[in-house]
PDB file of N, CA and C in Angstrom:
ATOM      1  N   UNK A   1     106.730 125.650  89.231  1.00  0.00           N
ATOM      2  CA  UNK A   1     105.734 124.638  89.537  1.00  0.00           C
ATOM      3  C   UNK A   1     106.230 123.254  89.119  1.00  0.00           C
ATOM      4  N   UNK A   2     106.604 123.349  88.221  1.00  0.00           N
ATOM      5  CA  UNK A   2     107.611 122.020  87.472  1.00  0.00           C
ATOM      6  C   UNK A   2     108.174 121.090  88.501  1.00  0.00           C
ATOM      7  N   UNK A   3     109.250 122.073  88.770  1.00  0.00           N
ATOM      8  CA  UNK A   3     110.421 121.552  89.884  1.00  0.00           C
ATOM      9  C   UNK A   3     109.634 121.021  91.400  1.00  0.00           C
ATOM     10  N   UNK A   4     108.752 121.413  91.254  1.00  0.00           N
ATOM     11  CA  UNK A   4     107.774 121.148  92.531  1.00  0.00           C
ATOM     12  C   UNK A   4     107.052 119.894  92.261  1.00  0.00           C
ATOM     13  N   UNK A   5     106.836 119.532  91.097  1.00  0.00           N
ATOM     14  CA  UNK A   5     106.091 118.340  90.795  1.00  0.00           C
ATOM     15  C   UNK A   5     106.630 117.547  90.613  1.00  0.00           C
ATOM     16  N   UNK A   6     108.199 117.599  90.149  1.00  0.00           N
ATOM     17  CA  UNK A   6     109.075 116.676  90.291  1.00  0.00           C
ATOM     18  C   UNK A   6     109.395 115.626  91.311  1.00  0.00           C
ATOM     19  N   UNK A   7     109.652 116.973  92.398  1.00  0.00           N
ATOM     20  CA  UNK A   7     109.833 116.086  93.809  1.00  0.00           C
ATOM     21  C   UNK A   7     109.365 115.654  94.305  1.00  0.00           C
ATOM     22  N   UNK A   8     107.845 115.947  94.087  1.00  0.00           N
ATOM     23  CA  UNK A   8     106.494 114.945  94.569  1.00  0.00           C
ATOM     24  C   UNK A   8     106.610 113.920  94.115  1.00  0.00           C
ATOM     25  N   UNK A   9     106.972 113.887  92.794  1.00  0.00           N
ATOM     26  CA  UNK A   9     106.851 112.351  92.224  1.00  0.00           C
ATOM     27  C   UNK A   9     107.955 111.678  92.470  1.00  0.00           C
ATOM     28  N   UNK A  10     109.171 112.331  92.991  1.00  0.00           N
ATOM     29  CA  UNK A  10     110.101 110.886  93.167  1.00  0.00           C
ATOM     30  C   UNK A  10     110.202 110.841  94.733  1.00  0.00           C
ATOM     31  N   UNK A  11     109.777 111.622  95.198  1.00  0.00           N
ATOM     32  CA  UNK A  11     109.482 111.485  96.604  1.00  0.00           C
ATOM     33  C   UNK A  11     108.125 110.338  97.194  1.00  0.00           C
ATOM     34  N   UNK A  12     107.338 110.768  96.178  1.00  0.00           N
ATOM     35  CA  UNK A  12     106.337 109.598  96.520  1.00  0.00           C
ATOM     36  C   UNK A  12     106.433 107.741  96.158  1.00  0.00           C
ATOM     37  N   UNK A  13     107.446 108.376  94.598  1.00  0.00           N
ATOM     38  CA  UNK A  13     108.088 106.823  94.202  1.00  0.00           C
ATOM     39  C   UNK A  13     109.075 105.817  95.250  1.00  0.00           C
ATOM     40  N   UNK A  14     110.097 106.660  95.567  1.00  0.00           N
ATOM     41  CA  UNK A  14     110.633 105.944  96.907  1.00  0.00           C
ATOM     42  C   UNK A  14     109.976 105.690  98.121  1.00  0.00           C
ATOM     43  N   UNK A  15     109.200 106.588  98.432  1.00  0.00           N
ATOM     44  CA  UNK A  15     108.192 106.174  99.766  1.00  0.00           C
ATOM     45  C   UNK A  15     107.042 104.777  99.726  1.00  0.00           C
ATOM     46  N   UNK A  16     106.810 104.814  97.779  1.00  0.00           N
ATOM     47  CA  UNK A  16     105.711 104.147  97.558  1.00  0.00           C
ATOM     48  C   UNK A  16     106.160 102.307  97.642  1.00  0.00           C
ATOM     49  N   UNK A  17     108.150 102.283  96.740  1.00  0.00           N
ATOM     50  CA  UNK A  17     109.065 101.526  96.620  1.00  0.00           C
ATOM     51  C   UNK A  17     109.684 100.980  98.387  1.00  0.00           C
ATOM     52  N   UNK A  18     109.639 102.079  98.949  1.00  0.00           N
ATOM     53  CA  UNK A  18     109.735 101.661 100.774  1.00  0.00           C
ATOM     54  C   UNK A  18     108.759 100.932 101.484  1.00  0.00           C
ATOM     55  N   UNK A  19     107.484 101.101 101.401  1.00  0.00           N
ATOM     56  CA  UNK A  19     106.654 100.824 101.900  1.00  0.00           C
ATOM     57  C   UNK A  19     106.136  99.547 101.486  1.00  0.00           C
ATOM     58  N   UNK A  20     106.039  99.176  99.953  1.00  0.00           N
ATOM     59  CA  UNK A  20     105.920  97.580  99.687  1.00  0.00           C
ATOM     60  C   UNK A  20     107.092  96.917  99.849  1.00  0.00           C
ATOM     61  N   UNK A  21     108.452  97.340  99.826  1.00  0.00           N
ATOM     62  CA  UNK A  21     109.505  95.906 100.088  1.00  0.00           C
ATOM     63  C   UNK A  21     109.469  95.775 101.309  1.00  0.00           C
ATOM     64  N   UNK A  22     108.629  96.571 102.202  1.00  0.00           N
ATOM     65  CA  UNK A  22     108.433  96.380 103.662  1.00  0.00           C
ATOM     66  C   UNK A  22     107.570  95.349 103.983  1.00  0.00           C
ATOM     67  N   UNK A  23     106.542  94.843 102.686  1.00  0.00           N
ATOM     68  CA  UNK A  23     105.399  93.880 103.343  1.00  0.00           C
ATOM     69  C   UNK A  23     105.504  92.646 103.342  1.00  0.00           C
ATOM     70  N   UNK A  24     105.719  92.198 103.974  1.00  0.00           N
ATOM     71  CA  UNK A  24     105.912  90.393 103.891  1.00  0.00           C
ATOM     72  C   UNK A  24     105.270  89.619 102.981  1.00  0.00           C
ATOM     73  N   UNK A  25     105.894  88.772 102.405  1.00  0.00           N
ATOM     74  CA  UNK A  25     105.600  88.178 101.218  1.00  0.00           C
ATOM     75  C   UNK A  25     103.844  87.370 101.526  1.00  0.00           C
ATOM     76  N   UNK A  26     103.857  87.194 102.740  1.00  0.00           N
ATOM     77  CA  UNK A  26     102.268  86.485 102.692  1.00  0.00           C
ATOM     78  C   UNK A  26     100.906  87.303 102.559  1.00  0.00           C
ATOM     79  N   UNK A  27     101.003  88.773 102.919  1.00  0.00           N
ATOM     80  CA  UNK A  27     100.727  89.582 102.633  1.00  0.00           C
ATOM     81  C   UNK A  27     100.202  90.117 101.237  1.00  0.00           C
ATOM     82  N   UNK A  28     101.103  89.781 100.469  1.00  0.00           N
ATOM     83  CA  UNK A  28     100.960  90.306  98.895  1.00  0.00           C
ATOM     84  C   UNK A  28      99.618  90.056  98.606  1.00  0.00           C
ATOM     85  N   UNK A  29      99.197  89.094  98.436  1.00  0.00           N
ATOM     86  CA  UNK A  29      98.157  88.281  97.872  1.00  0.00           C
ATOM     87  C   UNK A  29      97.046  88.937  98.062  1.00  0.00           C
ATOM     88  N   UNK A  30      96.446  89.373  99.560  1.00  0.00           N
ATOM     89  CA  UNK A  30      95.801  89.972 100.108  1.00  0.00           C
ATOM     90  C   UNK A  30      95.206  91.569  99.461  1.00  0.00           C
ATOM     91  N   UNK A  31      96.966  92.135  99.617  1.00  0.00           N
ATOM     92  CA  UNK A  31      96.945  93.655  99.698  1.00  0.00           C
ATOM     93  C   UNK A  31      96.752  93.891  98.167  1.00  0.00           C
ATOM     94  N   UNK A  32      97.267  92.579  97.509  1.00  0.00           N
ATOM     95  CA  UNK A  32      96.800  92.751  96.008  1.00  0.00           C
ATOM     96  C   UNK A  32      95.508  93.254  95.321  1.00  0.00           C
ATOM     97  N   UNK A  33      94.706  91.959  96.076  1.00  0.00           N
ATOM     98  CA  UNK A  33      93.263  91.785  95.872  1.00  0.00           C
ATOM     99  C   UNK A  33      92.598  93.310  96.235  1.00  0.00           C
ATOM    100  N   UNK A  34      93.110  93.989  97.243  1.00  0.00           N
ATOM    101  CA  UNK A  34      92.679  95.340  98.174  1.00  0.00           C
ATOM    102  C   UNK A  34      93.328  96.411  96.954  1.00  0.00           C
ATOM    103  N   UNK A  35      93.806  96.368  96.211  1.00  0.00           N
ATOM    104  CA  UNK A  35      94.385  97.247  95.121  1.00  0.00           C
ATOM    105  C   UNK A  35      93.697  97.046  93.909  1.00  0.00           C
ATOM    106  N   UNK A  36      93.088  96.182  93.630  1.00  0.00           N
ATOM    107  CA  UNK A  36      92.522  95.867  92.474  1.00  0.00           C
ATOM    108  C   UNK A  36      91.076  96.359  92.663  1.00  0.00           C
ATOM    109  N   UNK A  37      90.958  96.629  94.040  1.00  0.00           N
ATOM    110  CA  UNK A  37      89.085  97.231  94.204  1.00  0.00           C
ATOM    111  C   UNK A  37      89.707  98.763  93.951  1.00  0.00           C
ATOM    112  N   UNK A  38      90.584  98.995  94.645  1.00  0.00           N
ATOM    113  CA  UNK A  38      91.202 100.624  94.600  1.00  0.00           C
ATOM    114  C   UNK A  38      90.933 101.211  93.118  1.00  0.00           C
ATOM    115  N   UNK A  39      91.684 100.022  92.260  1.00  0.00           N
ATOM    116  CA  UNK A  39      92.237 100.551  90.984  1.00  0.00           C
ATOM    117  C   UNK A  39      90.690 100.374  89.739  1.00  0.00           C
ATOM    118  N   UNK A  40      89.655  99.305  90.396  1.00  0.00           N
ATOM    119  CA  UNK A  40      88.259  99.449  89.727  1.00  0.00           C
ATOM    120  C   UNK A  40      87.468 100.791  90.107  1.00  0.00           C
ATOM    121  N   UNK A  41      87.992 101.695  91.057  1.00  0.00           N
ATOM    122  CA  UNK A  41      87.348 102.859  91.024  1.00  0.00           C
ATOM    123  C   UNK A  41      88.387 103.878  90.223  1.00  0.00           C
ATOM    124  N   UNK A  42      89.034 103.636  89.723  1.00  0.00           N
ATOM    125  CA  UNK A  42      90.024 104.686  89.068  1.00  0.00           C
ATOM    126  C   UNK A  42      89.137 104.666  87.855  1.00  0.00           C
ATOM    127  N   UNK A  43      89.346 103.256  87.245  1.00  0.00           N
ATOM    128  CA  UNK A  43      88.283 102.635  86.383  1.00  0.00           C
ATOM    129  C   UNK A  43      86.795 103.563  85.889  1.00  0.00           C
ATOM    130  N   UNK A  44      86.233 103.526  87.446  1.00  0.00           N
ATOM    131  CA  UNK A  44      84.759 104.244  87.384  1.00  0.00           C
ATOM    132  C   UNK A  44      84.793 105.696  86.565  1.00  0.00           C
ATOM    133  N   UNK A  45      86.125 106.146  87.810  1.00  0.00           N
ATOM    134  CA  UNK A  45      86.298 107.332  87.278  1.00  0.00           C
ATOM    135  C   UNK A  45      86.956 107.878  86.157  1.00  0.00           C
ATOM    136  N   UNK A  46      87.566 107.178  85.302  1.00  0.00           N
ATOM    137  CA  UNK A  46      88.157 107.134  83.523  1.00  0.00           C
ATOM    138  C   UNK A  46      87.031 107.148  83.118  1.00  0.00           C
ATOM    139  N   UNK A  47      85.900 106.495  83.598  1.00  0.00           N
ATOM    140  CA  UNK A  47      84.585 106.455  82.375  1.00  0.00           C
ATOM    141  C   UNK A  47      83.821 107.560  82.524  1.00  0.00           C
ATOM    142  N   UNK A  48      83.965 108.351  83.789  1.00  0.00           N
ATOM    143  CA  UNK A  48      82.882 109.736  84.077  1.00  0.00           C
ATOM    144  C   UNK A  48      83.820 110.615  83.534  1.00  0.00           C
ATOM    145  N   UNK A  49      84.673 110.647  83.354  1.00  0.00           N
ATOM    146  CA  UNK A  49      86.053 112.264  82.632  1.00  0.00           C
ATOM    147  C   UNK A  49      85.858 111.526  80.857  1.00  0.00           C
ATOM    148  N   UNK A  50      85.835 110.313  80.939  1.00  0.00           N
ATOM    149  CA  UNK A  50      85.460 110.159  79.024  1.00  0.00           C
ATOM    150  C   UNK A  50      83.855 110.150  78.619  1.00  0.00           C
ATOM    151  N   UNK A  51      83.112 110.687  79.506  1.00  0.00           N
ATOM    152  CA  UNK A  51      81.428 110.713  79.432  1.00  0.00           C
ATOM    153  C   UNK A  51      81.667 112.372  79.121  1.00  0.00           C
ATOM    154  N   UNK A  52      82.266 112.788  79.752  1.00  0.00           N
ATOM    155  CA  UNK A  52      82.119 114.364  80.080  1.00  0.00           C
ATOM    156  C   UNK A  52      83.136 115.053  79.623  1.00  0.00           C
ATOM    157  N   UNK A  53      84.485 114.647  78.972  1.00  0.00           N
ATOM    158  CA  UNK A  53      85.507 115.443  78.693  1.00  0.00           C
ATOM    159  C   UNK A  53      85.011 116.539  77.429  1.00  0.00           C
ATOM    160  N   UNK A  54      85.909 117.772  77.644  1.00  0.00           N
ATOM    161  CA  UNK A  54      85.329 118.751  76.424  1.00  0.00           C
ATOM    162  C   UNK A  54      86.079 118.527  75.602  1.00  0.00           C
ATOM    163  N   UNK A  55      85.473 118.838  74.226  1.00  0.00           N
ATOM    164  CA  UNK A  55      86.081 118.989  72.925  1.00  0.00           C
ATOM    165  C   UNK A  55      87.859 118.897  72.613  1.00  0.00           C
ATOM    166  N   UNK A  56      87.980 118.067  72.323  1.00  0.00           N
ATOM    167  CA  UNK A  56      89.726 118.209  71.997  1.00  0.00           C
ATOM    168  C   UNK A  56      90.806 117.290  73.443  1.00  0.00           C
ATOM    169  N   UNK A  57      89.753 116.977  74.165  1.00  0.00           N
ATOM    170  CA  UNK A  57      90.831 116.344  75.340  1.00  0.00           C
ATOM    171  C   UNK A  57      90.261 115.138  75.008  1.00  0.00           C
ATOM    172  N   UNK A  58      89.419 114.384  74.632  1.00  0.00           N
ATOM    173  CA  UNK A  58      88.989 112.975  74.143  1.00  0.00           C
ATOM    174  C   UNK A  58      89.936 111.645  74.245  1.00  0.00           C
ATOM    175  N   UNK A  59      91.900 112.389  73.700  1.00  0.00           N
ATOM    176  CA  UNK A  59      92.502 111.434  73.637  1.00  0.00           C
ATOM    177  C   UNK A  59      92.975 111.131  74.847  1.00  0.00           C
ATOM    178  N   UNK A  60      93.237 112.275  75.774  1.00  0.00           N
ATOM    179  CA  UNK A  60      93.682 111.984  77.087  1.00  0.00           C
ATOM    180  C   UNK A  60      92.877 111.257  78.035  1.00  0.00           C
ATOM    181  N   UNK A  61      91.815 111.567  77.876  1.00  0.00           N
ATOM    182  CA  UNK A  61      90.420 110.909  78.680  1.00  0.00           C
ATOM    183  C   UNK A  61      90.602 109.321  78.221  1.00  0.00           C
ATOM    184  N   UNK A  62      90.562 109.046  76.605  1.00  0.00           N
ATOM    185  CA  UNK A  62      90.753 107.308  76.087  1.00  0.00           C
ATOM    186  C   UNK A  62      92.106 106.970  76.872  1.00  0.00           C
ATOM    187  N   UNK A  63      93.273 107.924  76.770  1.00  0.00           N
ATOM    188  CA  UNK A  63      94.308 106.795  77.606  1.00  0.00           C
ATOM    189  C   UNK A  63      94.456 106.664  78.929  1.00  0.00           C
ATOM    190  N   UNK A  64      93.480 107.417  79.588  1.00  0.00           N
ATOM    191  CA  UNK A  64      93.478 107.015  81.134  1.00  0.00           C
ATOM    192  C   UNK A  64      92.884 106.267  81.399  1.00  0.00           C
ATOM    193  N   UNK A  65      91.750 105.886  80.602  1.00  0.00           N
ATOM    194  CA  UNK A  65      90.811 104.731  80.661  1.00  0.00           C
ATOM    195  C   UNK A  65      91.831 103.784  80.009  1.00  0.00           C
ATOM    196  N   UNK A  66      92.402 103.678  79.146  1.00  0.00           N
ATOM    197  CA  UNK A  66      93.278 102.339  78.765  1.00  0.00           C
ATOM    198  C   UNK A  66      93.994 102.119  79.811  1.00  0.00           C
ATOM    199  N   UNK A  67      95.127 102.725  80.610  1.00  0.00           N
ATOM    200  CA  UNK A  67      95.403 102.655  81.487  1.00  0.00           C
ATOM    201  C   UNK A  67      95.230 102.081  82.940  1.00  0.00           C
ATOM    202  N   UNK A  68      93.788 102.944  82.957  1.00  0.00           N
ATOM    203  CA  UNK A  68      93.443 102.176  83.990  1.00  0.00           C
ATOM    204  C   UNK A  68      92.863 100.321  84.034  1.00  0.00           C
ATOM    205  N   UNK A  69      92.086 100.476  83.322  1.00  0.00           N
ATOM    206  CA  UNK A  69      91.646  98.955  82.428  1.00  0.00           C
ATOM    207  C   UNK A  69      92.918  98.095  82.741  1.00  0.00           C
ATOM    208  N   UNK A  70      93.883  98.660  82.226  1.00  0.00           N
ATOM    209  CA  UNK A  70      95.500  97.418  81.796  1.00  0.00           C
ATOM    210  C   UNK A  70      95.759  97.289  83.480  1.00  0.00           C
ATOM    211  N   UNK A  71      95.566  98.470  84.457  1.00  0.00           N
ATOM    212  CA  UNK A  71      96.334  98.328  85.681  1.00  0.00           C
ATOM    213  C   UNK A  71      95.434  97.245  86.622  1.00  0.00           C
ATOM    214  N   UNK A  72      93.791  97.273  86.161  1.00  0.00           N
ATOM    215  CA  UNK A  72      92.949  96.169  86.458  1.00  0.00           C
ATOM    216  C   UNK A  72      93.007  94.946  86.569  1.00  0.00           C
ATOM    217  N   UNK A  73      92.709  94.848  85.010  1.00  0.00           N
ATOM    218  CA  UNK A  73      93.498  93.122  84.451  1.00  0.00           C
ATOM    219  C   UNK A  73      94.338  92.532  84.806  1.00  0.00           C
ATOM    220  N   UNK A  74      95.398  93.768  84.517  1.00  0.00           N
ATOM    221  CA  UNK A  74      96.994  92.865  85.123  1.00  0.00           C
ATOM    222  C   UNK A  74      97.098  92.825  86.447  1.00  0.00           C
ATOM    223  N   UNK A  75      96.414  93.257  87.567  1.00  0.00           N
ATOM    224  CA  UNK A  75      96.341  92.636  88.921  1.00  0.00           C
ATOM    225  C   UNK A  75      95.707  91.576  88.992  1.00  0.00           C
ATOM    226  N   UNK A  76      94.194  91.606  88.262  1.00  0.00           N
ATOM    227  CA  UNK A  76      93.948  90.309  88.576  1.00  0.00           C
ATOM    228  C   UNK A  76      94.789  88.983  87.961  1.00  0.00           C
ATOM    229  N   UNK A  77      95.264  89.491  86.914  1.00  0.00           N
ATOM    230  CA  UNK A  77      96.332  88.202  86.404  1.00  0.00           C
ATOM    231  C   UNK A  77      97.087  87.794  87.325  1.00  0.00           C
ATOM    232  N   UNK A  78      97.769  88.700  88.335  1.00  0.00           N
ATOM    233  CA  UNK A  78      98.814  88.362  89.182  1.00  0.00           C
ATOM    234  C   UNK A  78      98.247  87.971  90.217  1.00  0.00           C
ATOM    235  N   UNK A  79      97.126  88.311  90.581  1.00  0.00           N
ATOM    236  CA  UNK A  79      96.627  88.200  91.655  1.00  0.00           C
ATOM    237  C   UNK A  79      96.372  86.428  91.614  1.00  0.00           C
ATOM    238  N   UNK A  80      95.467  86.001  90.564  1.00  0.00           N
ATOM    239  CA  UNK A  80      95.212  84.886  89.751  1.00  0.00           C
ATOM    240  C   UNK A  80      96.761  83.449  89.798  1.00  0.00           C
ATOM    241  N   UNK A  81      97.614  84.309  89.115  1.00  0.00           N
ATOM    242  CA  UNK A  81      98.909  83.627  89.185  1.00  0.00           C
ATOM    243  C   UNK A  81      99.298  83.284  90.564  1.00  0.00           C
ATOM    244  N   UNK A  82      99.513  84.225  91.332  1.00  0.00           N
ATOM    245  CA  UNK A  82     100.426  84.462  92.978  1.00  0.00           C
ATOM    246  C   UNK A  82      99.249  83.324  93.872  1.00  0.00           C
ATOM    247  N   UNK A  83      97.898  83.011  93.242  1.00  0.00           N
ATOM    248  CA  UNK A  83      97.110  81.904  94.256  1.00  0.00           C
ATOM    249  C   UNK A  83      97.249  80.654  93.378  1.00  0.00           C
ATOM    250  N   UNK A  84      97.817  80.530  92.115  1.00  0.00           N
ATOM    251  CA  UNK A  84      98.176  79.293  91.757  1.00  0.00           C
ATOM    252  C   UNK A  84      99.119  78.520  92.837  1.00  0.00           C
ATOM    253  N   UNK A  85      99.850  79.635  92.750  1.00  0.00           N
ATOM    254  CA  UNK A  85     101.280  79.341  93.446  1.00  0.00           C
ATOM    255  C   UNK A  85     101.073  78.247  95.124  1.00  0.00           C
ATOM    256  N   UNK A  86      99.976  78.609  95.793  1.00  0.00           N
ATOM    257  CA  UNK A  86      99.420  78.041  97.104  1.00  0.00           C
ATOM    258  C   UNK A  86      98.610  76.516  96.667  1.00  0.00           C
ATOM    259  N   UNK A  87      98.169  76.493  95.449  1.00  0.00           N
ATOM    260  CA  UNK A  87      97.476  75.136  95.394  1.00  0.00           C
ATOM    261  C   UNK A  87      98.217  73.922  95.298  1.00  0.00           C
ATOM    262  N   UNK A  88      99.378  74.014  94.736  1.00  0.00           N
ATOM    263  CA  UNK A  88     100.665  72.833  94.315  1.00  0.00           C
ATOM    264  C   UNK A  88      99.997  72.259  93.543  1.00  0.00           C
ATOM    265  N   UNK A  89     100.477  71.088  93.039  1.00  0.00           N
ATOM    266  CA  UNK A  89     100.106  70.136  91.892  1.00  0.00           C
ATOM    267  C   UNK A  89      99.221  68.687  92.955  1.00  0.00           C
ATOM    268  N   UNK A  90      98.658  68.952  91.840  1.00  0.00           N
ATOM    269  CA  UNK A  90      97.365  67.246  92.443  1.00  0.00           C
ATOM    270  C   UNK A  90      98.124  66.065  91.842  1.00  0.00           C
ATOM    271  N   UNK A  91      98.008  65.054  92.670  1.00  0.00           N
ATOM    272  CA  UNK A  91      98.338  63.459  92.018  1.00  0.00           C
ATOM    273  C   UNK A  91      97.492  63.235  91.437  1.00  0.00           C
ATOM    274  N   UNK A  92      97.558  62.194  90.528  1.00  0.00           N
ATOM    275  CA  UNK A  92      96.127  61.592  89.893  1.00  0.00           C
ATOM    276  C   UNK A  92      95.405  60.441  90.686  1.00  0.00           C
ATOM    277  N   UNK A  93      96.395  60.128  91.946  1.00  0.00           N
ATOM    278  CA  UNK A  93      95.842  59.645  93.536  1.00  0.00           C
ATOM    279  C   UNK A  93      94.827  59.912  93.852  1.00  0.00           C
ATOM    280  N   UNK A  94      95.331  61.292  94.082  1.00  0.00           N
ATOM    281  CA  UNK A  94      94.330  62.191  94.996  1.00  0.00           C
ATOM    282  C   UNK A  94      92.819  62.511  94.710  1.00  0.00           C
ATOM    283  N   UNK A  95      93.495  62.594  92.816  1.00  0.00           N
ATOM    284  CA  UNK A  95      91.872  63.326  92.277  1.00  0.00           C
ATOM    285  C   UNK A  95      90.905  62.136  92.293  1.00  0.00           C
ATOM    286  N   UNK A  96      89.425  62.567  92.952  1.00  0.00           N
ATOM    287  CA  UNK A  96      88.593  61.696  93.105  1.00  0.00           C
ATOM    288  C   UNK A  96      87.357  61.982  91.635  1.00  0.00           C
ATOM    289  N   UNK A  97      87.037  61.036  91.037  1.00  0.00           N
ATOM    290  CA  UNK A  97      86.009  61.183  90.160  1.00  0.00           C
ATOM    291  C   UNK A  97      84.421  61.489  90.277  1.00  0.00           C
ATOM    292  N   UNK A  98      84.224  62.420  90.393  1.00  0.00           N
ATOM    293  CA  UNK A  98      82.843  63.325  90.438  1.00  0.00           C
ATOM    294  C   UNK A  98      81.740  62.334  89.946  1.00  0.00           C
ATOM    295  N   UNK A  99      80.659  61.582  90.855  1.00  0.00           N
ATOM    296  CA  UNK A  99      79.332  60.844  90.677  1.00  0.00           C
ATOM    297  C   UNK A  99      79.068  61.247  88.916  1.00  0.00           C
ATOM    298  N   UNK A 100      79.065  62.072  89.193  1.00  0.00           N
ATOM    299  CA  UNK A 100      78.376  63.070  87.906  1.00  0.00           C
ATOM    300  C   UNK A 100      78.685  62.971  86.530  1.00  0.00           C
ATOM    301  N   UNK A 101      80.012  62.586  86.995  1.00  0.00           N
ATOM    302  CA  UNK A 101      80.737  62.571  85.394  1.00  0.00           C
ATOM    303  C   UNK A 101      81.064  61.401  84.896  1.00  0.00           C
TER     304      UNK A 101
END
């Protein structure tokens, strides 16, 4: 069974590694944002297996929820970062002063 799970996983790693250097860089941003809803239901589901896990699996249940949490955040960080990248820098020209302030 081992040897069988092996090849799933590096079979799926190269397919997974094929399939994003395939997407065009304007793309990212997008498919990002579409991964980060994916990865808030992983989320959901770390919190229903640590509501319900039995006796003695507790720690595995806490690190899939850490896990998932970190794989959250850190998309939106990038996600966050990768749309800095589209705004460029403002002149102090440009910026107009708000009535308000």
């Amino acid at each position: 069974m081992l040897p069988a799970l092996l090849i799933i996983l590096v079979a799926s790693a190269l397919l997974g590694y094929r399939v994003i250097s395939a997407v065009p860089p304007l793309l990212h941003t997008p498919l990002m944002s579409g991964m980060n809803a994916l990865s808030g239901i992983n989320v959901i589901g770390a919190v229903a297996v640590f509501a319900t896990v039995p006796e003695g699996s507790g720690g595995w249940a806490a690190a899939a929820l850490v896990l998932a949490s970190v794989n959250v955040f850190g998309g939106f960080w990038v996600t966050e970062r990768m749309l800095r990248m589209f705004h460029g820098k403002e002149r102090e020209s440009e910026v107009e002063e708000a009535p308000w302030n």
